[in-house]
Protein backbone atom coordinates (compact mmCIF):
# COMPACT_ATOMS: atom_id res chain seq x y z
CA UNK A 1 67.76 340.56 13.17
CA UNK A 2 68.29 338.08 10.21
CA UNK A 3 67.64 340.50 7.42
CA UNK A 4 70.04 342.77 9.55
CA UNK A 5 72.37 340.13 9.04
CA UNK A 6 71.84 339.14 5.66
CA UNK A 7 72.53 342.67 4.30
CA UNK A 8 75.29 343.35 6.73
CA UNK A 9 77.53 341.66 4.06
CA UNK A 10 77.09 342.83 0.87
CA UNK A 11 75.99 346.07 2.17
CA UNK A 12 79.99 346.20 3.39
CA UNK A 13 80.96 344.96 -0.05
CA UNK A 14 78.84 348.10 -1.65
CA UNK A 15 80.84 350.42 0.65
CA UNK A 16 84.06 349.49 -0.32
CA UNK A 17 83.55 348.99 -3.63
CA UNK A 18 82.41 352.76 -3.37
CA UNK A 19 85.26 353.83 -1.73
CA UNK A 20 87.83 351.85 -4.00
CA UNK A 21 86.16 353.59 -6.98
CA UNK A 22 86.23 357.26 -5.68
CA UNK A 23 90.24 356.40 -5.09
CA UNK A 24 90.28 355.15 -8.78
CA UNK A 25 88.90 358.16 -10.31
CA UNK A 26 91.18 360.14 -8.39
CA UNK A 27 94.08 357.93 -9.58
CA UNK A 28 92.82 358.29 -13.00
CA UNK A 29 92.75 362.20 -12.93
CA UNK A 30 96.52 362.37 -11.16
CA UNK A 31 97.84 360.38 -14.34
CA UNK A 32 95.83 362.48 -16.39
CA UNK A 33 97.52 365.04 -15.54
CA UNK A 34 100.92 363.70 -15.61
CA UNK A 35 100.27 362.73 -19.34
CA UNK A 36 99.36 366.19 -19.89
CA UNK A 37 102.46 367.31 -18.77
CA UNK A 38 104.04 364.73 -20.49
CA UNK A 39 102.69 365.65 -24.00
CA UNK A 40 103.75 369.34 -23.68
CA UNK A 41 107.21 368.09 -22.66
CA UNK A 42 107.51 366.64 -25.47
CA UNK A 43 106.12 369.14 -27.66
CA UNK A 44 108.65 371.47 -26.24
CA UNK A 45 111.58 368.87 -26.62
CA UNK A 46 110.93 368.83 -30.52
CA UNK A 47 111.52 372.55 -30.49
CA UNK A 48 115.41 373.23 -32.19
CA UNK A 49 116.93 375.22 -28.94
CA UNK A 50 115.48 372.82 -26.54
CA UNK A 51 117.37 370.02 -28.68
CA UNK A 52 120.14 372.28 -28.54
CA UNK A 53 120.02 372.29 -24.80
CA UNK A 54 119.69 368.93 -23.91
CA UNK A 55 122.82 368.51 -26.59
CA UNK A 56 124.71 370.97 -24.84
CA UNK A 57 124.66 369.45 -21.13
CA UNK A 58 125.52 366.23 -22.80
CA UNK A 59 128.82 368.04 -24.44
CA UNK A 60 128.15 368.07 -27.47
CA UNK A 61 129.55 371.17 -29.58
CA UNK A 62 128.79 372.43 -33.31
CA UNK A 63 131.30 372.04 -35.87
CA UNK A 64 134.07 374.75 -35.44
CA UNK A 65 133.71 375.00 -32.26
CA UNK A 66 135.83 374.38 -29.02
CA UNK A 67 135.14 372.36 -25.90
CA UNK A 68 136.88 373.70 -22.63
CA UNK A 69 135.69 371.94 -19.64
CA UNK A 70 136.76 373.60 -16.68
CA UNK A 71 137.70 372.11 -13.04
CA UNK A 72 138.39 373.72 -9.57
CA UNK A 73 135.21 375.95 -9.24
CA UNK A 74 134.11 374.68 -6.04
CA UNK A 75 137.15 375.16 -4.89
CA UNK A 76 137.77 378.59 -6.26
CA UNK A 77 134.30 379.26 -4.74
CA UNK A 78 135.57 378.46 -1.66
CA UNK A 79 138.57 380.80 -1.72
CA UNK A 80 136.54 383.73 -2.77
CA UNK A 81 134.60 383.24 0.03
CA UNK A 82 137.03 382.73 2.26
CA UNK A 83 138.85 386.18 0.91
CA UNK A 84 135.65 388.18 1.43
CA UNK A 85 135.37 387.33 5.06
């Protein structure tokens, strides 16, 4: 009953130190996959349209060129649905 005892202890130890490592290497696989991910994002992001794109939705316009923002959609939306009732 003493031995029992005596390895009761670090025998628990063992088990969660077993248990913290399978999370770990499950952790480690999540993130890399998320750098994966990552990497071709920003493989894609050096491309010129995808520049272009992110440019765009930040307003910006090439030289000669015109910016019209336009307001009211929603609300134009809104009519047009309410006129095809």
């Amino acid at each position: 009953m003493l031995i029992a005892l005596l390895y009761a202890g670090p025998l628990r130890s063992f088990y969660d130190k077993r248990e913290l490592v399978r999370s770990e290497h499950v952790r480690v696989a999540l993130l890399r996959s998320q750098h994966d991910a990552l990497t071709q994002k920003l493989k894609s992001a050096r491309k010129a349209k995808a520049i272009e794109r992110a440019a765009r939705r930040l307003f910006y316009i090439k030289p000669g060129e015109r910016l019209y923002i336009v307001t009211g959609i929603d609300a134009w939306r809104h009519n047009q649905a309410r006129a095809g009732r």
